[in-house]
N, C-alpha and C. Protein backbone atom coordinates (compact mmCIF):
# COMPACT_ATOMS: atom_id res chain seq x y z
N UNK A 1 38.61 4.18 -39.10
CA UNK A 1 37.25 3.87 -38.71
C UNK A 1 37.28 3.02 -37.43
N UNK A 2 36.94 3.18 -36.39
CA UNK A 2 36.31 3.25 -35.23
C UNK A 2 35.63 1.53 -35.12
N UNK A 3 35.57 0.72 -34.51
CA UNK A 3 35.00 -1.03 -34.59
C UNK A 3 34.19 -0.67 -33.76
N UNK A 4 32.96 -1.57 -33.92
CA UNK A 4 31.83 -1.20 -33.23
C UNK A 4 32.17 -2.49 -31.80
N UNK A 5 32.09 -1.04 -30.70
CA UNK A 5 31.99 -2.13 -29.72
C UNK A 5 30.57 -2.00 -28.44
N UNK A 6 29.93 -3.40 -28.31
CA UNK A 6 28.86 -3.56 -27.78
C UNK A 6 28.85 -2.87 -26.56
N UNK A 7 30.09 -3.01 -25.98
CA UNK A 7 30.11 -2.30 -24.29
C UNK A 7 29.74 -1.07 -24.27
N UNK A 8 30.76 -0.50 -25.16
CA UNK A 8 30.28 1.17 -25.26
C UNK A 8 28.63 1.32 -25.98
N UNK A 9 28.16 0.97 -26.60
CA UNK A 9 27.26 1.02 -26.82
C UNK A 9 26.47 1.05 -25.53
N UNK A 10 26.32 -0.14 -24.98
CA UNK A 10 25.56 -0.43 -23.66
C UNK A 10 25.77 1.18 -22.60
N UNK A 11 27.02 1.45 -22.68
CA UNK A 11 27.49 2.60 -21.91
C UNK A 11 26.52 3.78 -22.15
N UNK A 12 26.96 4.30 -23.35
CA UNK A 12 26.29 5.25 -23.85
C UNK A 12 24.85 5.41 -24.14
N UNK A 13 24.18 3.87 -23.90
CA UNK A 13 22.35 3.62 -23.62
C UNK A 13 22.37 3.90 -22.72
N UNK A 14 23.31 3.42 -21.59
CA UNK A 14 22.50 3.51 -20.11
C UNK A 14 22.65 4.97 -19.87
N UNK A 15 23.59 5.50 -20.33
CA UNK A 15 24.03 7.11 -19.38
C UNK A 15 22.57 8.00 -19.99
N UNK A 16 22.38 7.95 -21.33
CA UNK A 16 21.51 9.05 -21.96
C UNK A 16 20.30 8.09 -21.25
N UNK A 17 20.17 7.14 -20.81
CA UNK A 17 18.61 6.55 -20.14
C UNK A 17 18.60 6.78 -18.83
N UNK A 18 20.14 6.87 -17.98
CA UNK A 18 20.03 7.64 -16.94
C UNK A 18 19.62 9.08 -16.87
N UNK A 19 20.37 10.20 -18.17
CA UNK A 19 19.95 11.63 -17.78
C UNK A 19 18.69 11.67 -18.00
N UNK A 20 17.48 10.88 -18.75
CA UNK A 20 16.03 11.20 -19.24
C UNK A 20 15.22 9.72 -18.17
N UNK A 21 15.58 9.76 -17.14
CA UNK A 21 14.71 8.75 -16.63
C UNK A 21 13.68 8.83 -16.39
N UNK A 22 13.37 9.69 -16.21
CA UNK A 22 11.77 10.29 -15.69
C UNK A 22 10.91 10.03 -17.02
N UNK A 23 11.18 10.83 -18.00
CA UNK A 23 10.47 11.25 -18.78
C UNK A 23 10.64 9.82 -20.01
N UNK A 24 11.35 9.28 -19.63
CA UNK A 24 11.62 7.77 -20.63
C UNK A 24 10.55 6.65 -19.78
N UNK A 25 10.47 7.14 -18.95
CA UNK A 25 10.22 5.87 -18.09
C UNK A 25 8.27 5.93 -18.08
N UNK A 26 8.19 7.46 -18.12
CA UNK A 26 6.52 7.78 -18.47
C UNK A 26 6.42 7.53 -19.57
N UNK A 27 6.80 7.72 -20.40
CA UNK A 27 6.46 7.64 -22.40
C UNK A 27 6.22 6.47 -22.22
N UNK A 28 7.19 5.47 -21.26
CA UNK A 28 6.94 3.87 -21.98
C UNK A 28 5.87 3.15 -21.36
N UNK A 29 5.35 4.24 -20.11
CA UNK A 29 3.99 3.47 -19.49
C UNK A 29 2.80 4.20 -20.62
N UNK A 30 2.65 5.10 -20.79
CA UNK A 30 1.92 5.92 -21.76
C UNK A 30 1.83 5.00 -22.89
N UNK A 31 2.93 4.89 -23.83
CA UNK A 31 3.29 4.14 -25.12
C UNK A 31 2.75 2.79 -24.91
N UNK A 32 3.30 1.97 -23.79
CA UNK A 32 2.66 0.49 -23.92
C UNK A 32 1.40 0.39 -23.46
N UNK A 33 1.18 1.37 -22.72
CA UNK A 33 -0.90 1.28 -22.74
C UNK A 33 -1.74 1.36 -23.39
N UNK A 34 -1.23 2.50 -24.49
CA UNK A 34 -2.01 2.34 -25.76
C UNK A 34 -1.72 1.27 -27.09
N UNK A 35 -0.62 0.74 -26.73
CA UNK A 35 -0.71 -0.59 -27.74
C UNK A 35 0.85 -0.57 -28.33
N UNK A 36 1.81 0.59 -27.80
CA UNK A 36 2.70 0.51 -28.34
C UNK A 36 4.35 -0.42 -28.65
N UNK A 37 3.42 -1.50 -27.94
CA UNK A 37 4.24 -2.42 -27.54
C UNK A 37 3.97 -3.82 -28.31
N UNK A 38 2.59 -3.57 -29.67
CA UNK A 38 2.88 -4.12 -30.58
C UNK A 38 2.56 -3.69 -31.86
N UNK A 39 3.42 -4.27 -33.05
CA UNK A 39 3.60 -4.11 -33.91
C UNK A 39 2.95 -5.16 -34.93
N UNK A 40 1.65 -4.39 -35.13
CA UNK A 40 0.49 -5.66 -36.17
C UNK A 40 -0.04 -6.39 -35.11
N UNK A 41 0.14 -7.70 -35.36
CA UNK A 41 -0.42 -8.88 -34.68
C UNK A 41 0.84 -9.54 -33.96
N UNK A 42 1.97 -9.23 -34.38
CA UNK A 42 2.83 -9.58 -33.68
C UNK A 42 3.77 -8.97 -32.44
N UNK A 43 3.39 -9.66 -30.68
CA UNK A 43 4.02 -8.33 -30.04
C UNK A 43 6.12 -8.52 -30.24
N UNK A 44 6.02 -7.01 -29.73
CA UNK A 44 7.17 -6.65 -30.18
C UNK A 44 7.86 -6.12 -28.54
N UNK A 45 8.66 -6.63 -27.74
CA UNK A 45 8.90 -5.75 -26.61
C UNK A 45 10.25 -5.78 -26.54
N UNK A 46 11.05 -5.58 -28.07
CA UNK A 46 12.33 -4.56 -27.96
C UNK A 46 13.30 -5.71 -26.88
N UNK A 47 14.23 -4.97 -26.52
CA UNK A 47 15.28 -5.39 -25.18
C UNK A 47 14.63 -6.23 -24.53
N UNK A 48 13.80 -6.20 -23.45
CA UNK A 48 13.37 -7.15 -22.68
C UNK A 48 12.90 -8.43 -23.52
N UNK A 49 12.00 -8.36 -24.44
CA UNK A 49 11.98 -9.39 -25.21
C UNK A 49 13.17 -10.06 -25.79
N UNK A 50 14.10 -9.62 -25.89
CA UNK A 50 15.56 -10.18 -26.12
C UNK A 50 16.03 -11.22 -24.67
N UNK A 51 15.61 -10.38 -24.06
CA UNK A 51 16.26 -10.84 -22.63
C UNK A 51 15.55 -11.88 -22.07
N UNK A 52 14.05 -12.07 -22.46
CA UNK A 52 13.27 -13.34 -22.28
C UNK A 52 13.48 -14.60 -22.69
N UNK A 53 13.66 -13.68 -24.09
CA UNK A 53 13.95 -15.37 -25.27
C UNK A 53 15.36 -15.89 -24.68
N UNK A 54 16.42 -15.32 -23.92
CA UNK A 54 17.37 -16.57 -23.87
C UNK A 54 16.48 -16.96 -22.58
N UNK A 55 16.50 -15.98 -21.50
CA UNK A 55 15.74 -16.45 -20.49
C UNK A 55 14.96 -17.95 -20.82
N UNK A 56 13.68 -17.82 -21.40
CA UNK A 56 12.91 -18.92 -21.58
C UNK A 56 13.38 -19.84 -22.49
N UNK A 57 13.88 -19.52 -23.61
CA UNK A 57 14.34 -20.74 -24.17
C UNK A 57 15.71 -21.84 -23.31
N UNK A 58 16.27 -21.12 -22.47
CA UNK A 58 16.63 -22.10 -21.40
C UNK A 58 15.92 -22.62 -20.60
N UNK A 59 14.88 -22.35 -20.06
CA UNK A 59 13.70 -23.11 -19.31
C UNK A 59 12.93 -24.08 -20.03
N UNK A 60 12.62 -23.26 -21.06
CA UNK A 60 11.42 -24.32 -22.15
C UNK A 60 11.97 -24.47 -23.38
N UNK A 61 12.78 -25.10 -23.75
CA UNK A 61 13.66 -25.44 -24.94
C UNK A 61 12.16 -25.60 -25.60
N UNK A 62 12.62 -25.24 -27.31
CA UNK A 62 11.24 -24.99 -28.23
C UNK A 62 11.50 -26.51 -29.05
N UNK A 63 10.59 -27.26 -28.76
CA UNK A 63 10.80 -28.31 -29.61
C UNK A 63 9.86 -28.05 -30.67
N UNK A 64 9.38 -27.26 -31.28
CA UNK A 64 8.11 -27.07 -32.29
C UNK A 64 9.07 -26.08 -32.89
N UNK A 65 10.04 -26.35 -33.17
CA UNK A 65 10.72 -24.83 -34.59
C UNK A 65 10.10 -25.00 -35.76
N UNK A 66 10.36 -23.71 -36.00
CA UNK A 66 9.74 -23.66 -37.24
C UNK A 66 8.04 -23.39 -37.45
N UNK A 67 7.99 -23.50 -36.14
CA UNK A 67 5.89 -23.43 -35.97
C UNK A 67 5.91 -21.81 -36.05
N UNK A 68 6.70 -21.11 -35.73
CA UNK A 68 6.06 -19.98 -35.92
C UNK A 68 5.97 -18.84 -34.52
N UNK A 69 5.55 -19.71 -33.40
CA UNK A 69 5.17 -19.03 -32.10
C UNK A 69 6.22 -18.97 -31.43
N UNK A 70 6.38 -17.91 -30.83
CA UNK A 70 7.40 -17.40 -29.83
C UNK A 70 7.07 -17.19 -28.64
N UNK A 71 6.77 -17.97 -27.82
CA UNK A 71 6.30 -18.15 -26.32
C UNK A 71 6.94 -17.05 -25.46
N UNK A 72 8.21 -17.43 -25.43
CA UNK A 72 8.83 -15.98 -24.72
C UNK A 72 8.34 -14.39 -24.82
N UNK A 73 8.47 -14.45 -25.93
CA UNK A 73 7.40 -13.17 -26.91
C UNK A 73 6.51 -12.54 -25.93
N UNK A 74 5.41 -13.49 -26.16
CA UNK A 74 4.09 -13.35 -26.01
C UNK A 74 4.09 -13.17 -24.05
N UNK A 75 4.94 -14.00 -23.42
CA UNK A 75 5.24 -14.34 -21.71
C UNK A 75 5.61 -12.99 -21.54
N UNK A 76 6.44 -12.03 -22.11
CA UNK A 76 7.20 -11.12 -21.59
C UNK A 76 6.53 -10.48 -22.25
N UNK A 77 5.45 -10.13 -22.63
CA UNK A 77 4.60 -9.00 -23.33
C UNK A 77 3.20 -8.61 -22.34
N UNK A 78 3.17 -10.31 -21.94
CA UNK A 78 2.18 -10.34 -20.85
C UNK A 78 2.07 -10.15 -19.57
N UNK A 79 3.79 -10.27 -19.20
CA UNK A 79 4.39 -9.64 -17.64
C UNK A 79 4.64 -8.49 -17.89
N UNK A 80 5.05 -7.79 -18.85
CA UNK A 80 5.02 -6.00 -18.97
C UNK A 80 3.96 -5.31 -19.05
N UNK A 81 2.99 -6.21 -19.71
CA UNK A 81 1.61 -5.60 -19.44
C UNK A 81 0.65 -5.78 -18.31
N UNK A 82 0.86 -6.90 -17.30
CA UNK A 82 0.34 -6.40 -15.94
C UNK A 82 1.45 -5.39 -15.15
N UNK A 83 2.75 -6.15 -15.46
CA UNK A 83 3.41 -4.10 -14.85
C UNK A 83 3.08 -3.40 -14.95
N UNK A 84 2.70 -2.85 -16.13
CA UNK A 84 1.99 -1.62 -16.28
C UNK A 84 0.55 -1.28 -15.93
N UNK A 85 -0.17 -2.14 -16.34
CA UNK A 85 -2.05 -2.32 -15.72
C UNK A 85 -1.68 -1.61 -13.74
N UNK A 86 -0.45 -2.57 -13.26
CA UNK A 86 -0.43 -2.47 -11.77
C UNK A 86 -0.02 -1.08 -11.80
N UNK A 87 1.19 -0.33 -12.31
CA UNK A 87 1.43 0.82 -12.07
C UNK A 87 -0.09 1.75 -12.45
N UNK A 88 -0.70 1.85 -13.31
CA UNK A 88 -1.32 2.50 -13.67
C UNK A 88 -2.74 2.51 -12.98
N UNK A 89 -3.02 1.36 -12.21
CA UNK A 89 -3.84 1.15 -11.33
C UNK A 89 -3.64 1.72 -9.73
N UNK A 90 -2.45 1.72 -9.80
CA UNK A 90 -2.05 2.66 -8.46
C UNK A 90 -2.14 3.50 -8.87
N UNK A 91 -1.92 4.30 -9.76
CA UNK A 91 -1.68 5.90 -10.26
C UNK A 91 -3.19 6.41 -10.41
N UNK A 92 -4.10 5.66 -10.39
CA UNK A 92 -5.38 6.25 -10.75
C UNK A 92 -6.04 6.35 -9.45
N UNK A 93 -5.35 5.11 -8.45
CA UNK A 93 -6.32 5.35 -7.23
C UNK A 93 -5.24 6.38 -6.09
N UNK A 94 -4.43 6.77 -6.27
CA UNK A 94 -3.65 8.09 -5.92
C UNK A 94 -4.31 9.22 -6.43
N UNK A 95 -4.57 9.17 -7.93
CA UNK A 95 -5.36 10.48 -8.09
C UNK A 95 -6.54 10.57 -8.08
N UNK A 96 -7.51 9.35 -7.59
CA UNK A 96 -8.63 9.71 -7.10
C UNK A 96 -8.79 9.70 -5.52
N UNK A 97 -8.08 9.20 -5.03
CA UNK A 97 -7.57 9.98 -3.47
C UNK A 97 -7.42 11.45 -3.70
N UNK A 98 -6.40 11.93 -4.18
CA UNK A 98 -5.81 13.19 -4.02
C UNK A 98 -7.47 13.80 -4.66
N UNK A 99 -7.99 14.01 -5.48
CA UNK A 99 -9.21 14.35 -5.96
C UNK A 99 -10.41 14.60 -4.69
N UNK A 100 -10.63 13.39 -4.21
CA UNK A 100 -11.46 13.09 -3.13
C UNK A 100 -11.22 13.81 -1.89
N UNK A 101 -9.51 13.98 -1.95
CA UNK A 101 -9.37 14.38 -0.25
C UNK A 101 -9.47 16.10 -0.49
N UNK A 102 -9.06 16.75 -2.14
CA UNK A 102 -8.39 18.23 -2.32
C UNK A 102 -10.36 18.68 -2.44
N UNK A 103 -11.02 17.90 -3.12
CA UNK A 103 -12.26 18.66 -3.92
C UNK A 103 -13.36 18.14 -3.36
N UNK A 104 -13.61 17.05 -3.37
CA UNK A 104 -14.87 16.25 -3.24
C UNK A 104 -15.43 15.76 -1.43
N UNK A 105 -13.97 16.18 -0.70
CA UNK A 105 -14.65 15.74 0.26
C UNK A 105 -14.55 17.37 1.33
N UNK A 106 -14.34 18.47 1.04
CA UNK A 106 -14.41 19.53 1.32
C UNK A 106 -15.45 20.14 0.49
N UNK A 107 -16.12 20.24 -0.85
CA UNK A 107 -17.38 20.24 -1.10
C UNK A 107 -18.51 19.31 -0.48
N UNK A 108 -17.97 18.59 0.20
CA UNK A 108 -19.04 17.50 0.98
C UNK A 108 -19.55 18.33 2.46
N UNK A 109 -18.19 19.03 2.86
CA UNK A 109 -18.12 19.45 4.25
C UNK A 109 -19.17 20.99 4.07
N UNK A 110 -18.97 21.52 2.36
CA UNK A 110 -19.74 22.76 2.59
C UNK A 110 -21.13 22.37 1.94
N UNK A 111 -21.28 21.33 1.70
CA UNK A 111 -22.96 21.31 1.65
C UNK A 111 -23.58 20.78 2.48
N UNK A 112 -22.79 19.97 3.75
CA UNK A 112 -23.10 19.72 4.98
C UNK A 112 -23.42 20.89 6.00
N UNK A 113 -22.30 22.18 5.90
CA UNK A 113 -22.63 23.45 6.24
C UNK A 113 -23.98 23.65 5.68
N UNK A 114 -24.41 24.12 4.19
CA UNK A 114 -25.39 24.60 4.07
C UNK A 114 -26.56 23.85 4.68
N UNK A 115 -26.42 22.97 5.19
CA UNK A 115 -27.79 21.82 5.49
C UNK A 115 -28.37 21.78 6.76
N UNK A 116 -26.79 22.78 7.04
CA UNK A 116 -26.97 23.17 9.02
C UNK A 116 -27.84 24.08 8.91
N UNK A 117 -27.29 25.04 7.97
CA UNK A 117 -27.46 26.76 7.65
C UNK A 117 -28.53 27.05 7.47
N UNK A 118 -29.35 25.71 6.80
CA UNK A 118 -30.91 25.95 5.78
C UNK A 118 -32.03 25.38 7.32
N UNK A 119 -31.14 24.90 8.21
CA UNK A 119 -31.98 25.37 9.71
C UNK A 119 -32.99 26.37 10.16
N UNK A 120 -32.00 26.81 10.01
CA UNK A 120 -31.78 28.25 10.51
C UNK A 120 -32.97 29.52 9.23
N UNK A 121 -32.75 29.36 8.00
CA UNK A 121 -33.12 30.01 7.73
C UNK A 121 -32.92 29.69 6.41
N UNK A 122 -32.64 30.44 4.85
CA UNK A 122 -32.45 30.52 3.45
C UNK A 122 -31.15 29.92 2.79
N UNK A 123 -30.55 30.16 2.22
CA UNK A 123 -29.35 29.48 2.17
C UNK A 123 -28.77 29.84 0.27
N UNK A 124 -27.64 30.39 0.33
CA UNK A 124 -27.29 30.16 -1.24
C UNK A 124 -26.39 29.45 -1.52
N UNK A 125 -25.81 29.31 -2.80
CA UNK A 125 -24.66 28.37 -2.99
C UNK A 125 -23.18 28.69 -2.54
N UNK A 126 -23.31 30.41 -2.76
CA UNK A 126 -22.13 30.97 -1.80
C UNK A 126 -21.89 30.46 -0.34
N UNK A 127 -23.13 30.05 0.56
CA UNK A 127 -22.57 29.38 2.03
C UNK A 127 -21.84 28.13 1.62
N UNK A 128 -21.90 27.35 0.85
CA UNK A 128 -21.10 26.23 0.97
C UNK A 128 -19.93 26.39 0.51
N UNK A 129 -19.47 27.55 -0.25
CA UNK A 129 -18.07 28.15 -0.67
C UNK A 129 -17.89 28.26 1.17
N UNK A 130 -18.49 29.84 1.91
CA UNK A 130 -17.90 30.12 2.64
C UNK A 130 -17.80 28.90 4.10
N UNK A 131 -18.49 27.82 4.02
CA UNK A 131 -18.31 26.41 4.92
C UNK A 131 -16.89 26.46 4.66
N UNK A 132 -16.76 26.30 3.86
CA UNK A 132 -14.65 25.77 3.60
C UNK A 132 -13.88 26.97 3.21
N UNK A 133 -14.22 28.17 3.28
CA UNK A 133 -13.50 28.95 3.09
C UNK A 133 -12.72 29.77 4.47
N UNK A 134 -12.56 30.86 5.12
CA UNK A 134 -11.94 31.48 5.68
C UNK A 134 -10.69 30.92 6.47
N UNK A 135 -10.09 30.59 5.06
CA UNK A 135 -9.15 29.93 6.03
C UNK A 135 -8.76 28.63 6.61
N UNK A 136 -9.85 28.04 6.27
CA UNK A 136 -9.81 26.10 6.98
C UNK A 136 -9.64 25.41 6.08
N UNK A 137 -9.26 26.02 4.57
CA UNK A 137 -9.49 24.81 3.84
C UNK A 137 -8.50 23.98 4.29
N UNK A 138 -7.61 23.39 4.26
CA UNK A 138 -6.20 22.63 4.64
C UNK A 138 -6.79 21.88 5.88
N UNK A 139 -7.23 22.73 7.20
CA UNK A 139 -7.56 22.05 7.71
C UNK A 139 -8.60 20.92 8.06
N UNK A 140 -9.79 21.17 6.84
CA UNK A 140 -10.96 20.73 6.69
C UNK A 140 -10.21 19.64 5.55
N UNK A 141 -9.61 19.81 4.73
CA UNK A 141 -8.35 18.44 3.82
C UNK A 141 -8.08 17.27 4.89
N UNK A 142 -7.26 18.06 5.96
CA UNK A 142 -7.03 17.47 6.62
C UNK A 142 -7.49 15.91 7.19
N UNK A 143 -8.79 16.62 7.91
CA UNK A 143 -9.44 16.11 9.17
C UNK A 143 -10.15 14.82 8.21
N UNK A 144 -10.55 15.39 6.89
CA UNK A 144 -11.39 14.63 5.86
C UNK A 144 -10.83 13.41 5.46
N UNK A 145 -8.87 13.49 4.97
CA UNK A 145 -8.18 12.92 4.24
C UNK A 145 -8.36 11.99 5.13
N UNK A 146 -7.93 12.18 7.13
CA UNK A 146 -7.82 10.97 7.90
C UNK A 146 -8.65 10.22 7.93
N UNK A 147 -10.53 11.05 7.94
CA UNK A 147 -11.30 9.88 8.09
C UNK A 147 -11.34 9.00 7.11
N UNK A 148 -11.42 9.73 5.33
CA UNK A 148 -11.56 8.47 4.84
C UNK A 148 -10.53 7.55 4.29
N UNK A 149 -8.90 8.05 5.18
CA UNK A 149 -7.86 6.89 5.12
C UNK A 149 -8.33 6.02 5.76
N UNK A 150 -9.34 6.16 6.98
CA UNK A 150 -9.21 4.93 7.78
C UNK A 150 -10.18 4.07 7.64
N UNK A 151 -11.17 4.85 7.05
CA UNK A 151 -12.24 4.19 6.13
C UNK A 151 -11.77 3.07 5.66
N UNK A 152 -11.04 3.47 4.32
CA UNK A 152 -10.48 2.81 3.34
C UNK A 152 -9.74 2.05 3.77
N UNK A 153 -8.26 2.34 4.61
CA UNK A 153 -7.89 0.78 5.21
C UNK A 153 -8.72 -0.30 5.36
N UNK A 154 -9.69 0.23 6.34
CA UNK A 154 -10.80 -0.69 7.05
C UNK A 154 -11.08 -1.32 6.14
N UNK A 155 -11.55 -0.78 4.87
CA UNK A 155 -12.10 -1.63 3.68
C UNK A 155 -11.57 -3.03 3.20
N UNK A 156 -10.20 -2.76 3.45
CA UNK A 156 -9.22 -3.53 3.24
C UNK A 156 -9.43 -5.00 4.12
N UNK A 157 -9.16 -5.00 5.22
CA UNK A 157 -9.76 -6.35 6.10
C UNK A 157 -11.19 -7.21 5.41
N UNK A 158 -12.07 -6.34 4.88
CA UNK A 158 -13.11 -6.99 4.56
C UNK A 158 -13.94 -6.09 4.24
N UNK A 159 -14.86 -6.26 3.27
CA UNK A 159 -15.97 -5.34 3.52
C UNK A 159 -16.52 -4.65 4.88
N UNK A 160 -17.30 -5.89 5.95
CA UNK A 160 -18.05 -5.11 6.81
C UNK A 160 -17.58 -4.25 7.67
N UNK A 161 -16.16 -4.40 7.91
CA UNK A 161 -15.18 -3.74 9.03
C UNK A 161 -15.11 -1.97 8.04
N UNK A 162 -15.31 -2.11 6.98
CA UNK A 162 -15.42 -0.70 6.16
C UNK A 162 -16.54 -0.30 6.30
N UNK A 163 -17.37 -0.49 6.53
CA UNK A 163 -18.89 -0.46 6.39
C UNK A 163 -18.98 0.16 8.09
N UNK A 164 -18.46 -0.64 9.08
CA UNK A 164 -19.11 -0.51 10.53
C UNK A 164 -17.68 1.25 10.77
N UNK A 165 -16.87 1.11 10.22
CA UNK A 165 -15.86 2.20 10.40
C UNK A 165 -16.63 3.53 9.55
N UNK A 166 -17.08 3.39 8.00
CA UNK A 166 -17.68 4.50 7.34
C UNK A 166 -18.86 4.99 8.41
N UNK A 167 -19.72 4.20 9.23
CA UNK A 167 -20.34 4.66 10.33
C UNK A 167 -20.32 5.06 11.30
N UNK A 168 -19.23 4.47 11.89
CA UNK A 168 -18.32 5.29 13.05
C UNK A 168 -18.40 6.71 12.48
N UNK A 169 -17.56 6.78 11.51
CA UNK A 169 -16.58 8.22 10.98
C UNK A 169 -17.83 8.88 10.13
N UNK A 170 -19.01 8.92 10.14
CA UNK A 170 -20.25 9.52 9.65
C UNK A 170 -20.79 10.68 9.41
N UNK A 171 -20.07 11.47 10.79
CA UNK A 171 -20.49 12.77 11.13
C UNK A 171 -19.37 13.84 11.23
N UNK A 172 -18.27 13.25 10.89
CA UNK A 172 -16.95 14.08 11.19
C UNK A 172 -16.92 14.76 10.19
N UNK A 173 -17.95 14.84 8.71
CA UNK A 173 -18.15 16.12 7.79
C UNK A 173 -18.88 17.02 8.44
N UNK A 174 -19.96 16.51 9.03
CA UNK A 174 -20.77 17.66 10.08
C UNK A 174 -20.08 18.58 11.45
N UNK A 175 -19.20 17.17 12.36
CA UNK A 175 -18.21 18.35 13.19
C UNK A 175 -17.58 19.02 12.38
N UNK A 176 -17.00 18.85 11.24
CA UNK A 176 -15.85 19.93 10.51
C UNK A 176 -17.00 21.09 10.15
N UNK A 177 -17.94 21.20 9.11
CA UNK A 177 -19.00 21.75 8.98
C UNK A 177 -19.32 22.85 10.15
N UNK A 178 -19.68 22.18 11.54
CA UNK A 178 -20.00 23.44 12.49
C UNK A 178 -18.48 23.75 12.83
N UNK A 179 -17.38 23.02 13.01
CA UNK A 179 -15.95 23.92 14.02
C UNK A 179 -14.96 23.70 12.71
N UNK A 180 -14.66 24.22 11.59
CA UNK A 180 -13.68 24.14 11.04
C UNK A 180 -12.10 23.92 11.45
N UNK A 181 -12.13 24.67 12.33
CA UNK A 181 -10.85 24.17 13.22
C UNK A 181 -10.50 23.11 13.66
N UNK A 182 -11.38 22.73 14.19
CA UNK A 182 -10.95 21.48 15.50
C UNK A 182 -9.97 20.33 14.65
N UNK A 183 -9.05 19.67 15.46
CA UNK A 183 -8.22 18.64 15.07
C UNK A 183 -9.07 17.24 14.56
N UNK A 184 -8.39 16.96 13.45
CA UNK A 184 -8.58 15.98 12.78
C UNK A 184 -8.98 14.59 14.05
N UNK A 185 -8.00 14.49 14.74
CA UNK A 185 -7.97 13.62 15.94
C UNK A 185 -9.26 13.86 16.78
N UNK A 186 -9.63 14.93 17.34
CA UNK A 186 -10.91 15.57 18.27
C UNK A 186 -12.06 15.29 17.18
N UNK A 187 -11.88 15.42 15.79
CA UNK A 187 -13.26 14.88 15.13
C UNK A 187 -13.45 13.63 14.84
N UNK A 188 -12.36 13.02 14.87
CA UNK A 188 -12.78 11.17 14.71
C UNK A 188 -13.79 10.49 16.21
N UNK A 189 -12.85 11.45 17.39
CA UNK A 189 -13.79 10.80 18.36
C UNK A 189 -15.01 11.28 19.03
N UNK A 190 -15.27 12.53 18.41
CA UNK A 190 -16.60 12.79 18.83
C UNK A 190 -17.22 12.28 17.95
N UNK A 191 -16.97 11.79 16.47
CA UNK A 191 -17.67 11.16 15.85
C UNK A 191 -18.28 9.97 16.34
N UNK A 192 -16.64 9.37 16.85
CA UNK A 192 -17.21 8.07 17.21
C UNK A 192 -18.22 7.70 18.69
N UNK A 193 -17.98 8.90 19.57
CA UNK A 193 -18.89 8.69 20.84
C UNK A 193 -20.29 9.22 19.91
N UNK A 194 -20.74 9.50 18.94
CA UNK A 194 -21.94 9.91 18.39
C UNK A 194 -22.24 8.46 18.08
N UNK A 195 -22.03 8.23 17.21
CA UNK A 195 -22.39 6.70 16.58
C UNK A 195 -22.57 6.02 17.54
């Protein structure tokens, strides 16, 4: 019989956590968002919680034994759970980018078409298909994704600098709308000599 040794152990965790990293590494943002990271009333965070308690109990020696509370516990339950809040907060505003730039802001560009179109004359829901269709969609992604990256930076400095930029960049659904083609670059600044 074989003695149990910790190293190999450790070995044989890390290699099978190396071949499934991907898919280990999503389960456990998935798993600890919905609560799986405690057990009753008491949290539970496995390894890292191991790795806290010597951690903190060398920082904050527990003079209250026997009380019951595990500070480390609860510290390292509460730093894994804004890790995760933060990952998952980026991951939502990535896919409401990607959303905004693939669907929502190229349906913007073809009901801006139809609004030209209903000028002119009648209008069905098929023109705002064919606004973004023959061909431009990618490029109408495009031209869209830049303005409202720079939007959104802008936002970033402060509100009003987002505000005076979303106005600048106002009409560059309408140039895309009449020239589907034209460069992303050529519609920011005729936008902006409009404004």
């Amino acid at each position: 019989m074989d003695k149990f040794s910790i190293k190999e152990f450790k070995k044989r965790g890390l290699k099978n956590y190396k071949r499934e990293f991907v898919i280990i590494s999503l389960s456990m943002i998935v798993f600890m968002t919905v609560g799986a990271n405690f057990s009753g009333l008491v949290p539970n965070v496995g390894f890292i919680g191991r790795i806290n308690v010597n951690i903190f109990s060398t920082i904050f020696p527990d003079k209250t034994e026997g009380v019951g509370i595990n500070w480390s516990n609860i510290i390292a339950t509460i730093i894994v759970s804004l890790l995760v809040a933060i990952v998952i907060g980026f991951m939502m505003v990535i896919i409401i980018f990607a959303f905004g730039s693939f669907l929502g802001a190229p349906a913007g560009v073809g009901m801006k078409y139809m609004f030209m179109k209903l000028r002119k004359g009648s209008v069905e829901f098929k023109d705002g298909i064919e606004g973004i269709g023959n061909g431009n969609y990618m490029k109408i992604v495009e031209t869209m994704f830049f303005a409202n990256l720079r939007i959104w930076l802008w936002s970033f400095l402060f509100i009003i600098p987002g505000i005076i930029k979303y106005y600048e960049l106002y009409f560059v659904s309408y140039i895309v709308a009449c020239n589907p083609t034209i460069s992303a670059k050529r519609a920011l600044e005729i936008s902006k000599e409009m404004s």
